[in-house]
C-alpha atoms as a PDB file:
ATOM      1  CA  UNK A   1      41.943 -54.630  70.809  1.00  0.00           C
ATOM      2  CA  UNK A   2      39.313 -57.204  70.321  1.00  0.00           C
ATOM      3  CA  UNK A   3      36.751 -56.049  73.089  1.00  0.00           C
ATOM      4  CA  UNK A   4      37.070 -52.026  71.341  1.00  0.00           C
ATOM      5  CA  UNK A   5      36.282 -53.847  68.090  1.00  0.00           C
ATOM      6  CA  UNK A   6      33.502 -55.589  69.128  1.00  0.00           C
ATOM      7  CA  UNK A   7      32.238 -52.419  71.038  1.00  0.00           C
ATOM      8  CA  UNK A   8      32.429 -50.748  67.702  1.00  0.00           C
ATOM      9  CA  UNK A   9      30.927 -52.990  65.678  1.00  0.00           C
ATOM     10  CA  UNK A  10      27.762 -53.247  68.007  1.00  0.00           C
ATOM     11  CA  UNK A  11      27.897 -48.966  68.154  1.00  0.00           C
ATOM     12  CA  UNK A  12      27.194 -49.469  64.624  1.00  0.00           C
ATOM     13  CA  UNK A  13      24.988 -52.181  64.537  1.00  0.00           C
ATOM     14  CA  UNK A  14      22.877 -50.101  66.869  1.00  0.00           C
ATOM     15  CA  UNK A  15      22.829 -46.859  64.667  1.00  0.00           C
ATOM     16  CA  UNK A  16      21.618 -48.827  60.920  1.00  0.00           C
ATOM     17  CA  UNK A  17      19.220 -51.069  62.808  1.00  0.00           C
ATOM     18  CA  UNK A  18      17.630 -47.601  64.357  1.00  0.00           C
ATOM     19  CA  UNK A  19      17.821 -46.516  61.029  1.00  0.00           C
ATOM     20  CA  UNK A  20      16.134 -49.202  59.106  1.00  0.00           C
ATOM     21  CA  UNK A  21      13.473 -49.752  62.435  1.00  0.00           C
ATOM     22  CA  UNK A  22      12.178 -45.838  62.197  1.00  0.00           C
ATOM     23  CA  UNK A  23      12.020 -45.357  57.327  1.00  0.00           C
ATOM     24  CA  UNK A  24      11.574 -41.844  56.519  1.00  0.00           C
ATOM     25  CA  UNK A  25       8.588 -40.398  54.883  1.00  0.00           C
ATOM     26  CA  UNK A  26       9.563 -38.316  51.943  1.00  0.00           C
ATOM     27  CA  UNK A  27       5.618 -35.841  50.917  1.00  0.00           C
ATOM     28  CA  UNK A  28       6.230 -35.043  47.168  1.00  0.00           C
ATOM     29  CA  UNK A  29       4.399 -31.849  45.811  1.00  0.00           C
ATOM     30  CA  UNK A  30       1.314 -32.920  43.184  1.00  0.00           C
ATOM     31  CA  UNK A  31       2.933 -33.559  39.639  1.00  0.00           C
ATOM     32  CA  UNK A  32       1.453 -30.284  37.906  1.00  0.00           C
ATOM     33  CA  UNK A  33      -1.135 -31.078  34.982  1.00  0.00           C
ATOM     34  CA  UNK A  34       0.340 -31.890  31.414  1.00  0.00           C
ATOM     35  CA  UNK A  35       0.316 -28.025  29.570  1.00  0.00           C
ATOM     36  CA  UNK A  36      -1.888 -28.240  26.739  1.00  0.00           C
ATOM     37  CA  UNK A  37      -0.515 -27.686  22.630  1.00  0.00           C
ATOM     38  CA  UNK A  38      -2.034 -24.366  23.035  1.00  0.00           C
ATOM     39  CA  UNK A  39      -0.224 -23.569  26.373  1.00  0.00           C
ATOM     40  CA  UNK A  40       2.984 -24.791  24.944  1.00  0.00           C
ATOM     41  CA  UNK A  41       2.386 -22.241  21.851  1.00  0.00           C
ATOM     42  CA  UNK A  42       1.550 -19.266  24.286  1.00  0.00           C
ATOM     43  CA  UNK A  43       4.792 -19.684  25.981  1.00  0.00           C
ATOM     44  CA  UNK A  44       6.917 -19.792  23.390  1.00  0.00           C
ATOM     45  CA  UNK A  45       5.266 -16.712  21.785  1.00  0.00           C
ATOM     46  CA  UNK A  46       5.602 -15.205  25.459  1.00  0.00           C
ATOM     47  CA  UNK A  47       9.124 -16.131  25.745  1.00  0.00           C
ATOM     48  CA  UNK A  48      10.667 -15.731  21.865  1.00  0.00           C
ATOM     49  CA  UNK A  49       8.497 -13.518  20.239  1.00  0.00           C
ATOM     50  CA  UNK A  50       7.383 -15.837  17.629  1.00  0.00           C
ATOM     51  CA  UNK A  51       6.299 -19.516  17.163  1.00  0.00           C
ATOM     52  CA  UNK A  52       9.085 -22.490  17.053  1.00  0.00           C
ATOM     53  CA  UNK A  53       7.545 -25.967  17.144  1.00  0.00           C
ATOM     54  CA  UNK A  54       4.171 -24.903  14.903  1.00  0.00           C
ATOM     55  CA  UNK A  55       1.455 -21.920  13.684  1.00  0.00           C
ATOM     56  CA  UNK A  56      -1.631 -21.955  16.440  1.00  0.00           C
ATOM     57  CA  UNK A  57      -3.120 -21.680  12.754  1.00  0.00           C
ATOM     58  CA  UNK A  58      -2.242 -25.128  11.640  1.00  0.00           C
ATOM     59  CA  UNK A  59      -4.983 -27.064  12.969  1.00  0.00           C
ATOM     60  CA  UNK A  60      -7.331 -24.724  11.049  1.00  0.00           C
ATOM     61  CA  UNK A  61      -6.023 -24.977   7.874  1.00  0.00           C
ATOM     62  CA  UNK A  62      -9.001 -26.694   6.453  1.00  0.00           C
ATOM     63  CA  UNK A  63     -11.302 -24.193   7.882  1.00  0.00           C
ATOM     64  CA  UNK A  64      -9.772 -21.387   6.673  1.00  0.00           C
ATOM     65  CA  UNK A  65      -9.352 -22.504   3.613  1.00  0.00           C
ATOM     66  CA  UNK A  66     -12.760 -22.726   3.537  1.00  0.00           C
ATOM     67  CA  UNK A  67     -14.367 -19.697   4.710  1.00  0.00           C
ATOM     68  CA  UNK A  68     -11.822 -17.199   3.589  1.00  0.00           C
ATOM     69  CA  UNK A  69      -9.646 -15.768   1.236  1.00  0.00           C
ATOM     70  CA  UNK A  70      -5.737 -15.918   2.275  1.00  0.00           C
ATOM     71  CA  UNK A  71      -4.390 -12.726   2.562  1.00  0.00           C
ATOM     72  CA  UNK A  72      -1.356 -12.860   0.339  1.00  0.00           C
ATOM     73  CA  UNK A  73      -4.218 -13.154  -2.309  1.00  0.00           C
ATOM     74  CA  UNK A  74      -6.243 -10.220  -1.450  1.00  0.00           C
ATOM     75  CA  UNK A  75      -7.222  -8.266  -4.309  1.00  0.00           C
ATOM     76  CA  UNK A  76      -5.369  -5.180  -5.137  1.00  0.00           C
ATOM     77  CA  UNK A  77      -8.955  -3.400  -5.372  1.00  0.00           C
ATOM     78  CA  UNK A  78     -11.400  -1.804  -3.174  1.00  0.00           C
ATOM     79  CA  UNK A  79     -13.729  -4.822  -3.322  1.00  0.00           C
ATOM     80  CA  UNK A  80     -15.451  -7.144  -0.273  1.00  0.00           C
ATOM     81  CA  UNK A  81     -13.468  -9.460   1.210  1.00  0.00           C
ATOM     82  CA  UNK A  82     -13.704 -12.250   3.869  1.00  0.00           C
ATOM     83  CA  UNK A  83     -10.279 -13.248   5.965  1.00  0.00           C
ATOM     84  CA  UNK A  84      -9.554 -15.218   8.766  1.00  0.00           C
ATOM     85  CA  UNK A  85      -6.928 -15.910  11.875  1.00  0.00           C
ATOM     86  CA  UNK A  86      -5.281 -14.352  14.358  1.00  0.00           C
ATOM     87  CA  UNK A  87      -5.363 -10.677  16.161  1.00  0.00           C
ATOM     88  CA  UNK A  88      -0.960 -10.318  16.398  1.00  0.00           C
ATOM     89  CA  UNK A  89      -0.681  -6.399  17.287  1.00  0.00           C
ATOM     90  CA  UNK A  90      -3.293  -3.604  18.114  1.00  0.00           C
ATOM     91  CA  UNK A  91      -3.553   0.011  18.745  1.00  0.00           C
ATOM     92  CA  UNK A  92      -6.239   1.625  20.419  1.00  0.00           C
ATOM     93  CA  UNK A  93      -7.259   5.006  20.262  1.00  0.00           C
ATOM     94  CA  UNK A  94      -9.970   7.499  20.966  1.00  0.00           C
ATOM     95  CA  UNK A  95     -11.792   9.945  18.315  1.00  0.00           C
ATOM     96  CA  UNK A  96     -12.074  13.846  18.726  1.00  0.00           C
ATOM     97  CA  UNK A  97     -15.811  12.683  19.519  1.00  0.00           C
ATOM     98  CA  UNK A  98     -14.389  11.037  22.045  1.00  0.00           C
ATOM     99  CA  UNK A  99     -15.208   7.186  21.036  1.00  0.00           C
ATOM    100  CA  UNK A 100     -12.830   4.293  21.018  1.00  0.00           C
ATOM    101  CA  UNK A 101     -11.729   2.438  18.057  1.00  0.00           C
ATOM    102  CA  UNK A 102      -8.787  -0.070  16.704  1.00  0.00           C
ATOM    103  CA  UNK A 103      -5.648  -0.143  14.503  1.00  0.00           C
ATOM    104  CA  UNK A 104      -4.998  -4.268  14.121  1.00  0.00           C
ATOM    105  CA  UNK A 105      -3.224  -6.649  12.777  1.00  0.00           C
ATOM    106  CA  UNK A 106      -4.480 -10.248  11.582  1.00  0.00           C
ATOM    107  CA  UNK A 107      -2.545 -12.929  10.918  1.00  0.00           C
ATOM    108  CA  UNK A 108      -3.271 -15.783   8.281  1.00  0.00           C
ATOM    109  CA  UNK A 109      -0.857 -18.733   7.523  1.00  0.00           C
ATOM    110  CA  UNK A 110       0.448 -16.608   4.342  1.00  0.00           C
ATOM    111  CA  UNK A 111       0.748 -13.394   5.542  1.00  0.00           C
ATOM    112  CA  UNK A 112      -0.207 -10.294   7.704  1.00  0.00           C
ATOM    113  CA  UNK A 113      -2.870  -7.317   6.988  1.00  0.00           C
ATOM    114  CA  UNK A 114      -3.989  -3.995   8.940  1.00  0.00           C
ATOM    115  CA  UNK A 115      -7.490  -3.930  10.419  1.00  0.00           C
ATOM    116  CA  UNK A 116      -9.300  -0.637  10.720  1.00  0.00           C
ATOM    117  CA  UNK A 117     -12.145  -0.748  13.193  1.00  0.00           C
ATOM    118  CA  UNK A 118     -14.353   2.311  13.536  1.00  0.00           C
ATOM    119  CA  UNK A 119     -16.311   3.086  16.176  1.00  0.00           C
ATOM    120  CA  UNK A 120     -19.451   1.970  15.386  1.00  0.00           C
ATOM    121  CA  UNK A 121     -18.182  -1.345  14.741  1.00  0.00           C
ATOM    122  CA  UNK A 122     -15.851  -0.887  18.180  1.00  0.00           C
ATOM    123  CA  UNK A 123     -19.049  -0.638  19.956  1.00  0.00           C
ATOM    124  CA  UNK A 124     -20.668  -3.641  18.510  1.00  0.00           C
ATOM    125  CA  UNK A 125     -18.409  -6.224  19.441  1.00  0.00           C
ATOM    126  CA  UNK A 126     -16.407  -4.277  22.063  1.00  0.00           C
ATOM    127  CA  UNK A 127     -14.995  -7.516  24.159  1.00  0.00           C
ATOM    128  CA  UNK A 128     -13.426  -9.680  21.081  1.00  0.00           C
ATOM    129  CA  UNK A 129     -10.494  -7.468  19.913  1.00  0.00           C
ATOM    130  CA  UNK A 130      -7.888  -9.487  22.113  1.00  0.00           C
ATOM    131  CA  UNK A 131      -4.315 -10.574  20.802  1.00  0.00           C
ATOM    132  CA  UNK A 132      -3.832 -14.058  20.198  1.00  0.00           C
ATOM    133  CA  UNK A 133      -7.667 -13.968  19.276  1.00  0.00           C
ATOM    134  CA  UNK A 134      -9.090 -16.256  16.168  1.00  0.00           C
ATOM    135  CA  UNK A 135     -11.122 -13.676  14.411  1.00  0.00           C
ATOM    136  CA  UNK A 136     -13.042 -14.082  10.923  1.00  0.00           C
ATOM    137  CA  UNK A 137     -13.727 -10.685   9.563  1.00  0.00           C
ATOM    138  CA  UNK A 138     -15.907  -9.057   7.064  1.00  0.00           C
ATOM    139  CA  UNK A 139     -14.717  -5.924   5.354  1.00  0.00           C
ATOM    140  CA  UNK A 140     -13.877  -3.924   2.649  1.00  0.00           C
ATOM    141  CA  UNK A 141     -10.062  -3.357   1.247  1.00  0.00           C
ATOM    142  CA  UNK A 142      -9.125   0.113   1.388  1.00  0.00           C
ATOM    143  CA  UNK A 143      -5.959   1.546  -0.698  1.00  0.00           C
ATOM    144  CA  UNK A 144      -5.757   4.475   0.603  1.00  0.00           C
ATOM    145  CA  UNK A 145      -2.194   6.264   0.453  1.00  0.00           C
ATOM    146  CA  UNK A 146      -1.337   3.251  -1.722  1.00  0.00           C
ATOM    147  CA  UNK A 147      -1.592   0.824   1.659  1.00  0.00           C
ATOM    148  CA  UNK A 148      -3.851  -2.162   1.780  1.00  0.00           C
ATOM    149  CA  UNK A 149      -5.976  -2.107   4.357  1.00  0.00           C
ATOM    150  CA  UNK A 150      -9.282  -3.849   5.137  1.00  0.00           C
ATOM    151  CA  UNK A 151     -12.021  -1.701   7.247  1.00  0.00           C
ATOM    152  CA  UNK A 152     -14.113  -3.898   9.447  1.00  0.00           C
ATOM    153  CA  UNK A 153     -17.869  -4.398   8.539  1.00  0.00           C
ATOM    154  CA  UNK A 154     -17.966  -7.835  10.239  1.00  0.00           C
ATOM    155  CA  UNK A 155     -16.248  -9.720  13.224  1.00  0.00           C
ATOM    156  CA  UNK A 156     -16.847 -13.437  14.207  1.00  0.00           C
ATOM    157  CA  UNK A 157     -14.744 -15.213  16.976  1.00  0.00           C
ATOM    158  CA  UNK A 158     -14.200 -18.389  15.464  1.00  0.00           C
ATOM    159  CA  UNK A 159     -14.764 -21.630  18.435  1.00  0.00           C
ATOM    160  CA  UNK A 160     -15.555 -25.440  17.931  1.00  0.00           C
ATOM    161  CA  UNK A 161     -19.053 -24.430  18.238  1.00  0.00           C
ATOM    162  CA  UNK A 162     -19.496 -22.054  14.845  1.00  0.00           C
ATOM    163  CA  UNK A 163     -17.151 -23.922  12.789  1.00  0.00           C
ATOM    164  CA  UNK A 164     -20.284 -25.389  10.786  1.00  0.00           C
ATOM    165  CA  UNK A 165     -22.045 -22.396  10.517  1.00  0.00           C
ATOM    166  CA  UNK A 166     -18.602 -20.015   9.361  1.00  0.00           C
ATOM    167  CA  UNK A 167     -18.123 -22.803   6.402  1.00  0.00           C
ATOM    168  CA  UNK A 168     -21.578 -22.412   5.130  1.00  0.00           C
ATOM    169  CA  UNK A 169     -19.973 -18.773   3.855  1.00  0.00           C
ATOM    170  CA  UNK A 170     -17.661 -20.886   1.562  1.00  0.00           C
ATOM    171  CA  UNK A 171     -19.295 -19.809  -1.692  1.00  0.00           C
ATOM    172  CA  UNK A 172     -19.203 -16.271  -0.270  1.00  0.00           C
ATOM    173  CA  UNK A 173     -15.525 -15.856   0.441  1.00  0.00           C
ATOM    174  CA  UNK A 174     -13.760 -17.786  -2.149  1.00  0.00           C
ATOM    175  CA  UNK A 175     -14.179 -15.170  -5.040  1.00  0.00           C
ATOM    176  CA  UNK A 176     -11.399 -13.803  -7.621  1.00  0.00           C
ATOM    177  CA  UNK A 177     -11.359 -10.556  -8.950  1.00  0.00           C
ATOM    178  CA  UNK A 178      -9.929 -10.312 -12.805  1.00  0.00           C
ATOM    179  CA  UNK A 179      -9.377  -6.662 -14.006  1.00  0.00           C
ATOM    180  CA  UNK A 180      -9.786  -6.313 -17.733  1.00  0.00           C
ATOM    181  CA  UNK A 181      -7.993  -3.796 -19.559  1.00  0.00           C
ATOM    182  CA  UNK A 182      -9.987  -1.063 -21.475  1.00  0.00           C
ATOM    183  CA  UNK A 183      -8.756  -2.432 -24.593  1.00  0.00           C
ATOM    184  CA  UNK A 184      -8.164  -6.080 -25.109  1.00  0.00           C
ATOM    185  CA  UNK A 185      -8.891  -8.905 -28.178  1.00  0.00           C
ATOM    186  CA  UNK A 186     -11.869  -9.635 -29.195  1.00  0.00           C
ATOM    187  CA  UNK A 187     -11.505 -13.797 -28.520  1.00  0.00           C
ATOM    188  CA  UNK A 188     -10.569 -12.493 -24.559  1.00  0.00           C
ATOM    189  CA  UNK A 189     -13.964 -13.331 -23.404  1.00  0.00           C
ATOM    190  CA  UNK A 190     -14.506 -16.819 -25.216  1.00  0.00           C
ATOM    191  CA  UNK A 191     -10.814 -17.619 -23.975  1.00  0.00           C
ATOM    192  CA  UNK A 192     -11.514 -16.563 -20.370  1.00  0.00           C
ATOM    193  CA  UNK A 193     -14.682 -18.995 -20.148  1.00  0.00           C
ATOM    194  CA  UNK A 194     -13.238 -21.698 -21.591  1.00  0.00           C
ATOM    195  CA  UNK A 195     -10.518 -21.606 -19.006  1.00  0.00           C
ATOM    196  CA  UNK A 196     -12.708 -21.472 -16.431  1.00  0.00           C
ATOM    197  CA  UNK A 197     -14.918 -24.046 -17.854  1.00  0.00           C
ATOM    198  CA  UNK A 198     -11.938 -26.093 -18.175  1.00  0.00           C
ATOM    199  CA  UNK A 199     -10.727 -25.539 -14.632  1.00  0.00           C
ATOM    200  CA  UNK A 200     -13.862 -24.658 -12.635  1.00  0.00           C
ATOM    201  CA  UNK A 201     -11.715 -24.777  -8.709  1.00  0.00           C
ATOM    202  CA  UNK A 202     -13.680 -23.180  -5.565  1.00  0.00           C
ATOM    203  CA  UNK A 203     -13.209 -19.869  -6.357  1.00  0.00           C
ATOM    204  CA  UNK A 204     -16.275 -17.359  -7.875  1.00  0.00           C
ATOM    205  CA  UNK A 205     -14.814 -15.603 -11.053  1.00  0.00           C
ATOM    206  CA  UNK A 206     -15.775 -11.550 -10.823  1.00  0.00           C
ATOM    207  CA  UNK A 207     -14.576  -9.961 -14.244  1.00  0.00           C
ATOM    208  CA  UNK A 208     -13.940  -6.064 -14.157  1.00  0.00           C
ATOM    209  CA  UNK A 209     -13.643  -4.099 -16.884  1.00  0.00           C
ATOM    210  CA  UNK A 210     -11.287  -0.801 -16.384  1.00  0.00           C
END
């Protein structure tokens, strides 16, 4: 009927004009802070098991370029050596004299190579030898067993701060080894420097006769 409509419609009048009279206030939670490139790189090393959207390393290219040799070009020769990047895996045990020391693994943009840190070294910079941690390292390649290896002499953190001082070891670390054989041509030498003459690069020539 007419007079029920009309009831109705002022029913519901009633309820959206209560509605719109008494608006709702809705707290949202604080948007959380934009994760950092780093962050982003931790979890998906966390999560995966490896790196998908770029190498932690990348943004140091230049610098390790500069201060040290890449591993995939590591002499095959117990020689000194200078390398840089990241602490990926690491075993620590304890000596018969009952002193801690570390099994490693460091990471470069080319490649991977075993750390061997005794003791005395352990002790020296006991609070560095964290995964995921930038490391430039001193030390000498060992073949033992016919396995490259590189025992620790040195260890550097590498941060903003020492960037300037860790390049000023440029001339240091970029060396080559050349083994000579025993026997070889006369005209090897005088070739030899003028190729080097030729193409000087970054890199300090060591010649070794066998």
């Amino acid at each position: 009927s007419p007079v029920r409509s009309d009831r109705l419609r002022l029913r519901q009048s009633n309820l959206f004009g209560s509605l719109a009279s008494t608006p709702s206030i809705i707290a949202l939670d604080t948007a959380p802070a934009i994760a950092s490139a780093n962050q982003h790189l931790m979890w998906e090393k966390e999560m995966l098991g490896l790196y998908v959207s770029m190498h932690p390393l990348t943004r140091k290219s230049d610098l390790l370029d500069a201060i040290a040799v890449p591993i995939t070009d590591l002499p095959h020769s117990e020689t000194n050596v200078h390398v840089a990047g990241l602490l990926v895996q690491k075993r620590n045990i304890v000596t018969k004299k009952n002193e801690p020391m570390l099994f490693a693994e460091l990471e470069d943009l080319s490649g991977r190579c075993e750390l061997i840190v005794f003791p005395t070294i352990y002790k020296r910079f006991p609070s560095i030898w964290e995964e995921d941690a930038l490391l430039f390292i001193e030390g000498t390649i060992s073949l033992r067993d016919g396995d490259k290896k590189i025992i620790v002499e040195q260890a550097i953190p590498i941060t903003d701060e020492n960037e300037k001082e860790l390049k000023e070891k440029k001339h240091i670390a970029k060396s080559l080894l050349v083994l000579l054989p025993p026997t070889h041509e006369p005209t090897l030498y005088k070739t030899l420097q003028k190729i080097f003459v030729q193409f000087p690069g970054a890199y300090q020539i060591n010649l070794h006769l066998q």
